[in-house]
Structure formats: structure tokens, C-alpha cells
PDB file of N, CA and C in Angstrom:
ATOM      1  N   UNK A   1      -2.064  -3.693  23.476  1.00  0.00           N
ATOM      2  CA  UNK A   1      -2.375  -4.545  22.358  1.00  0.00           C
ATOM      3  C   UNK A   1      -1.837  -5.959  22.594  1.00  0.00           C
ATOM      4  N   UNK A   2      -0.713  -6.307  23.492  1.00  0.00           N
ATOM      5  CA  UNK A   2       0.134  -7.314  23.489  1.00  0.00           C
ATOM      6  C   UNK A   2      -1.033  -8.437  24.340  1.00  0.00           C
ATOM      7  N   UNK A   3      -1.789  -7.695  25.102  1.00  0.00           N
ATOM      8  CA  UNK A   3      -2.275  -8.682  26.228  1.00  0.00           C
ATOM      9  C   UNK A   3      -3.296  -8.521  25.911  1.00  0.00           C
ATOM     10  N   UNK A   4      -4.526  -7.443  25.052  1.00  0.00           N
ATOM     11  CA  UNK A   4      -5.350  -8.594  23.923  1.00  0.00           C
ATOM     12  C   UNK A   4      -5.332  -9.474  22.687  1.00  0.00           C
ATOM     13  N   UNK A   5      -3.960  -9.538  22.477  1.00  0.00           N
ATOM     14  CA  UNK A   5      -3.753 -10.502  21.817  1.00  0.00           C
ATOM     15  C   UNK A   5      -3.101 -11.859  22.248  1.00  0.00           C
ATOM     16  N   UNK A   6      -2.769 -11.656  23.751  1.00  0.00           N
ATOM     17  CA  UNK A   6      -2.249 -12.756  24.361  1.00  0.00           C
ATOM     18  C   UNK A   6      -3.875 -13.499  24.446  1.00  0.00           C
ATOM     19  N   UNK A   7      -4.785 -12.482  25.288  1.00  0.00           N
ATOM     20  CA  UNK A   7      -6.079 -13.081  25.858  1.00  0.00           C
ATOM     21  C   UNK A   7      -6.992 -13.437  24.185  1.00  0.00           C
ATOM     22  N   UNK A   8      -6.621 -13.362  23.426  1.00  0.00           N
ATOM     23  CA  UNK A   8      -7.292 -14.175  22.117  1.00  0.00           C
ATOM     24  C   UNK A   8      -6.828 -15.120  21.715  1.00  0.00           C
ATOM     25  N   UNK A   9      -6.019 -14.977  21.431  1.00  0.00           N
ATOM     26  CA  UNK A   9      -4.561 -16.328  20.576  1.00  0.00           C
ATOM     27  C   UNK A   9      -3.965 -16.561  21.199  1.00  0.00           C
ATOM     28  N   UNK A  10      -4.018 -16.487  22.787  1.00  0.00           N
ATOM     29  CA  UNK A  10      -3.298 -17.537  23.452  1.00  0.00           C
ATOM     30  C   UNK A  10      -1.630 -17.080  24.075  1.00  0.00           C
ATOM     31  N   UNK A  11      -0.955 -17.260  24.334  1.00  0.00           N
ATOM     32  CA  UNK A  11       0.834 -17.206  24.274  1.00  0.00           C
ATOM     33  C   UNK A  11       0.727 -15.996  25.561  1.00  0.00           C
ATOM     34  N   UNK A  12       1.497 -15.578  25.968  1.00  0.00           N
ATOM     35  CA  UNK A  12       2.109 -14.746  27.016  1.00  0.00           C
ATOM     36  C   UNK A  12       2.111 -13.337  26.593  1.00  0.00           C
ATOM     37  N   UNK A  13       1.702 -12.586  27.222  1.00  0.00           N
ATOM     38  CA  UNK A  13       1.795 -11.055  26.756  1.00  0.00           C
ATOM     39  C   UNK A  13       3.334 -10.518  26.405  1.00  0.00           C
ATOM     40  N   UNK A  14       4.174 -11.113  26.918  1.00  0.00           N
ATOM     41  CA  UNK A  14       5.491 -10.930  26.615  1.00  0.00           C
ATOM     42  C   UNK A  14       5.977 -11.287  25.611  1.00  0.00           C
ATOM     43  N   UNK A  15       5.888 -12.258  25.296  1.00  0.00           N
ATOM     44  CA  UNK A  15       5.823 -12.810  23.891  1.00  0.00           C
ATOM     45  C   UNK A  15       5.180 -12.002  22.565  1.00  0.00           C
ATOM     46  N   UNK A  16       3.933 -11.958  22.909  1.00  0.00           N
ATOM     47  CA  UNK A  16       3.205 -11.114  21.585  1.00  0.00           C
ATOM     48  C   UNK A  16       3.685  -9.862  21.644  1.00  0.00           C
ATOM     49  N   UNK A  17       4.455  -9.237  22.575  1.00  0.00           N
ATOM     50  CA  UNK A  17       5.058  -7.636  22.830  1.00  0.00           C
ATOM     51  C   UNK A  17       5.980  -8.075  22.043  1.00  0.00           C
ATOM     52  N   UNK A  18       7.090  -9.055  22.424  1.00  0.00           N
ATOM     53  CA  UNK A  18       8.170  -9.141  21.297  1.00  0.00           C
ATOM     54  C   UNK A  18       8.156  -9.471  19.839  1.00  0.00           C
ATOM     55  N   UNK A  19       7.323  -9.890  19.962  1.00  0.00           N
ATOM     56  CA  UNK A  19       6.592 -10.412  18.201  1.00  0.00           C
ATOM     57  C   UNK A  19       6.228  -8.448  17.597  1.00  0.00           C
ATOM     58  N   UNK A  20       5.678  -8.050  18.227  1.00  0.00           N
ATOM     59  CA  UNK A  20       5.303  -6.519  17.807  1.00  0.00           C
ATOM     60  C   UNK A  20       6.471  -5.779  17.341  1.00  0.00           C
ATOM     61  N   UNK A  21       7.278  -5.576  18.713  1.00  0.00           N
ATOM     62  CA  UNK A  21       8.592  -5.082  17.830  1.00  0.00           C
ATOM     63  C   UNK A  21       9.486  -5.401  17.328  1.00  0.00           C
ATOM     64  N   UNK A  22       9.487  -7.419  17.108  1.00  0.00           N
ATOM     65  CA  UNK A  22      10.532  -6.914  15.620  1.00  0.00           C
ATOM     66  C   UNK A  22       9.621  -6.903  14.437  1.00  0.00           C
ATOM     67  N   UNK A  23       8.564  -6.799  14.363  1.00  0.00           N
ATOM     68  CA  UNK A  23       7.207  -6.159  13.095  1.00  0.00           C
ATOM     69  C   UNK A  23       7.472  -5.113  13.356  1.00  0.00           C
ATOM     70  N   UNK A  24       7.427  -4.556  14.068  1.00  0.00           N
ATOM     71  CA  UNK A  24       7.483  -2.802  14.042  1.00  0.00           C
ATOM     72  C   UNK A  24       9.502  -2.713  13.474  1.00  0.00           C
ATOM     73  N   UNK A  25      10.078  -3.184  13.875  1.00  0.00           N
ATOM     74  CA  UNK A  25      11.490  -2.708  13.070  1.00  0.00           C
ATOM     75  C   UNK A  25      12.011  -3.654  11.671  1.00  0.00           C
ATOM     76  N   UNK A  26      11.056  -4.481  11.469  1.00  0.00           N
ATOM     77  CA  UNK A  26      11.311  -5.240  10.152  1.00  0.00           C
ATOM     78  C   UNK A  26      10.578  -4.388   8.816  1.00  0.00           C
ATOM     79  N   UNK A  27       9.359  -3.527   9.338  1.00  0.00           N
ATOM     80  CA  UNK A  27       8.566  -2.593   8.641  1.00  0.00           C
ATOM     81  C   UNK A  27       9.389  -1.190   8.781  1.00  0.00           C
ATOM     82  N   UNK A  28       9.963  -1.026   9.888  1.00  0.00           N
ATOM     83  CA  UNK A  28      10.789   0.356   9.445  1.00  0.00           C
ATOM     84  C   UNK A  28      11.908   0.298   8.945  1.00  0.00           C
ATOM     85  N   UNK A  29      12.857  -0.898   8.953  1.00  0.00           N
ATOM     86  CA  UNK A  29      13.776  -0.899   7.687  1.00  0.00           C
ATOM     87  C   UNK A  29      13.443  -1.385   6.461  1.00  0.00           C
ATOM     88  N   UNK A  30      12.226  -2.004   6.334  1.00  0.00           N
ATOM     89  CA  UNK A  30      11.987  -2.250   4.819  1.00  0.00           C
ATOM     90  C   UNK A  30      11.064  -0.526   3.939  1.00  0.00           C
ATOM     91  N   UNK A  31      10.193   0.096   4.685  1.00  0.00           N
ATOM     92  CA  UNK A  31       9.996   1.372   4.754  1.00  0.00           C
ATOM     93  C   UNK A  31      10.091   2.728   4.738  1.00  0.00           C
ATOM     94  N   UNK A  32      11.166   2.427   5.871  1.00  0.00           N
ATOM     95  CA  UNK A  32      11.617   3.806   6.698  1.00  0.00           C
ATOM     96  C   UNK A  32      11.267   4.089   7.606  1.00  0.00           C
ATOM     97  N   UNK A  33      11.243   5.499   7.931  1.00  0.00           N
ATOM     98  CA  UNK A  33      10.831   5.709   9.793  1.00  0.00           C
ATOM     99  C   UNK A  33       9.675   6.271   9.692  1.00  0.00           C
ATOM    100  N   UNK A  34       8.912   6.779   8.062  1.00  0.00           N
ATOM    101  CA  UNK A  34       7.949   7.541   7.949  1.00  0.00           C
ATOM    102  C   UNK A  34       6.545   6.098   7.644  1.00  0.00           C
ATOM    103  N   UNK A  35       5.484   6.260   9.166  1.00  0.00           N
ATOM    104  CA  UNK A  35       4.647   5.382   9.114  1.00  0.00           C
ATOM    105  C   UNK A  35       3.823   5.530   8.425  1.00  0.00           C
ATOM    106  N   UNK A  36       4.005   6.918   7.755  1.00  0.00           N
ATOM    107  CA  UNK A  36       2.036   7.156   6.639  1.00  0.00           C
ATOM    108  C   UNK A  36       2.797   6.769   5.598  1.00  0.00           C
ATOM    109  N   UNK A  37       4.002   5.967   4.815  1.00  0.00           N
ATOM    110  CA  UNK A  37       4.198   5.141   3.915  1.00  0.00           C
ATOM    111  C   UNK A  37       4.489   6.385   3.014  1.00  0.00           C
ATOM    112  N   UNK A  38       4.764   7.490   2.994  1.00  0.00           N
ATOM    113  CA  UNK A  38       5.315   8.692   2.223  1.00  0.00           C
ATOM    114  C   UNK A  38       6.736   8.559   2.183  1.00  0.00           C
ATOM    115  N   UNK A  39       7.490   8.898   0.830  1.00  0.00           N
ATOM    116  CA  UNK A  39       8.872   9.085   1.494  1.00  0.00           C
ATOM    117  C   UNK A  39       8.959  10.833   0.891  1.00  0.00           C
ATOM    118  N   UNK A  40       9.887  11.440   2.016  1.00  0.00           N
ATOM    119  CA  UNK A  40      10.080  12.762   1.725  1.00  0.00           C
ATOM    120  C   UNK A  40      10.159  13.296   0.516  1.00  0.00           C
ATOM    121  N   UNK A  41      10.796  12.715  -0.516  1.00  0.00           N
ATOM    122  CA  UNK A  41      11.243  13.032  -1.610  1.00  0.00           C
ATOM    123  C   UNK A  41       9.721  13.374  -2.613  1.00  0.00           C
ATOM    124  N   UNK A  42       8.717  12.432  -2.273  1.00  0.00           N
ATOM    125  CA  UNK A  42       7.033  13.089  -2.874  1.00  0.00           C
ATOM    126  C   UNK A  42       6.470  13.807  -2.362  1.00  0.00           C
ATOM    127  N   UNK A  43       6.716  13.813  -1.232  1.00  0.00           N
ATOM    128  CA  UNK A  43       5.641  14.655  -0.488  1.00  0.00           C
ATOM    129  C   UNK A  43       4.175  14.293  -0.309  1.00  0.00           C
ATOM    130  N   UNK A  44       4.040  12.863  -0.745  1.00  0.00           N
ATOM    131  CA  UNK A  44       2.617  11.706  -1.201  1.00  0.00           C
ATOM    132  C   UNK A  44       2.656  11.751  -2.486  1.00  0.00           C
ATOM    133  N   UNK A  45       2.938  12.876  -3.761  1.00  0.00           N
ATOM    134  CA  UNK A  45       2.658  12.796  -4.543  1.00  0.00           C
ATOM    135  C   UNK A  45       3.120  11.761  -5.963  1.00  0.00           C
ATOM    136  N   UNK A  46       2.022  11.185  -6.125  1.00  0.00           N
ATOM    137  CA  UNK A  46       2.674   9.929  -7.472  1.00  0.00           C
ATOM    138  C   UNK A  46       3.779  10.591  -8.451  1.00  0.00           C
ATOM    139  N   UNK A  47       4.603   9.895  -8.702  1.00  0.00           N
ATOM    140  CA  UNK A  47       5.456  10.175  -9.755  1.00  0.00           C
ATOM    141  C   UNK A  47       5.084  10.368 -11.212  1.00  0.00           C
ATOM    142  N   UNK A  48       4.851  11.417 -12.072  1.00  0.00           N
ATOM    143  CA  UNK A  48       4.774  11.660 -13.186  1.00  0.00           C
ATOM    144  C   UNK A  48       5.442  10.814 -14.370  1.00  0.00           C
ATOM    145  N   UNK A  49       4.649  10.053 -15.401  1.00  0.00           N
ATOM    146  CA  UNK A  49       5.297   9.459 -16.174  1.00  0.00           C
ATOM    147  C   UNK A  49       5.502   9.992 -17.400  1.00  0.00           C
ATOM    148  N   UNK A  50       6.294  10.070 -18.165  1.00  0.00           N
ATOM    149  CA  UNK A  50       6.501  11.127 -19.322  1.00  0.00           C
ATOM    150  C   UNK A  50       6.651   9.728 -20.658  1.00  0.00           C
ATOM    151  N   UNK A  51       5.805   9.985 -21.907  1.00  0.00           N
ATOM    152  CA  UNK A  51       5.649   9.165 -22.767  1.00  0.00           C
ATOM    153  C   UNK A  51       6.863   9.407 -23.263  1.00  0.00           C
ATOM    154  N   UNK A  52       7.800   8.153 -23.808  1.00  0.00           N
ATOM    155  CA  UNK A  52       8.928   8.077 -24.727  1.00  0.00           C
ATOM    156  C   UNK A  52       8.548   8.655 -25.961  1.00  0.00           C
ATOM    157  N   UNK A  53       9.584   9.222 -26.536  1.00  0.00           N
ATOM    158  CA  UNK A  53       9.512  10.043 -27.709  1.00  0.00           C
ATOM    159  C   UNK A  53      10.467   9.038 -28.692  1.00  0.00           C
TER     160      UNK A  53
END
């Protein structure tokens, strides 16, 4: 991916490799380590909202 994006936009394949992973570790600490955007605790499933009484 690094060196078709060097050969589009220009810059050094080395460069756009390092640009990738700190995106790839700025998204897994804002995230987590889980990439389908689930966190364990749902299991995917939306959180239930319960009307105030």
C-alpha cells in the first residue's frame, strides 16, 4: 500500500509506510486492538436504553 501511495501522491515509500503506522497505532490507542470497532464487553450489540421512571 505504501508504494501505491508513494506512486500517486508522490513522497518516498518509506515515508508513506511511516505515516501508516503511526495511523495504525494512533487508531489502536484511541480504539483498542479490536479492528471491527467492537469492544468485548457488547459483543457488537447496542446498549439498551431504559426510560427514566
Amino acid at each position: 500500500m505504501a508504494a501505491r501511495l508513494a506512486r500517486e501522491h508522490g513522497g518516498s515509500e518509506r515515508s508513506w509506510q511511516r505515516a501508516m503506522n503511526e495511523a495504525r497505532a494512533q487508531y489502536e490507542d484511541e480504539h483498542g486492538q479490536d479492528p471491527g470497532g467492537q469492544d468485548d464487553d457488547h459483543n457488537g450489540a447496542e446498549p439498551v436504553l431504559q426510560p427514566a421512571l
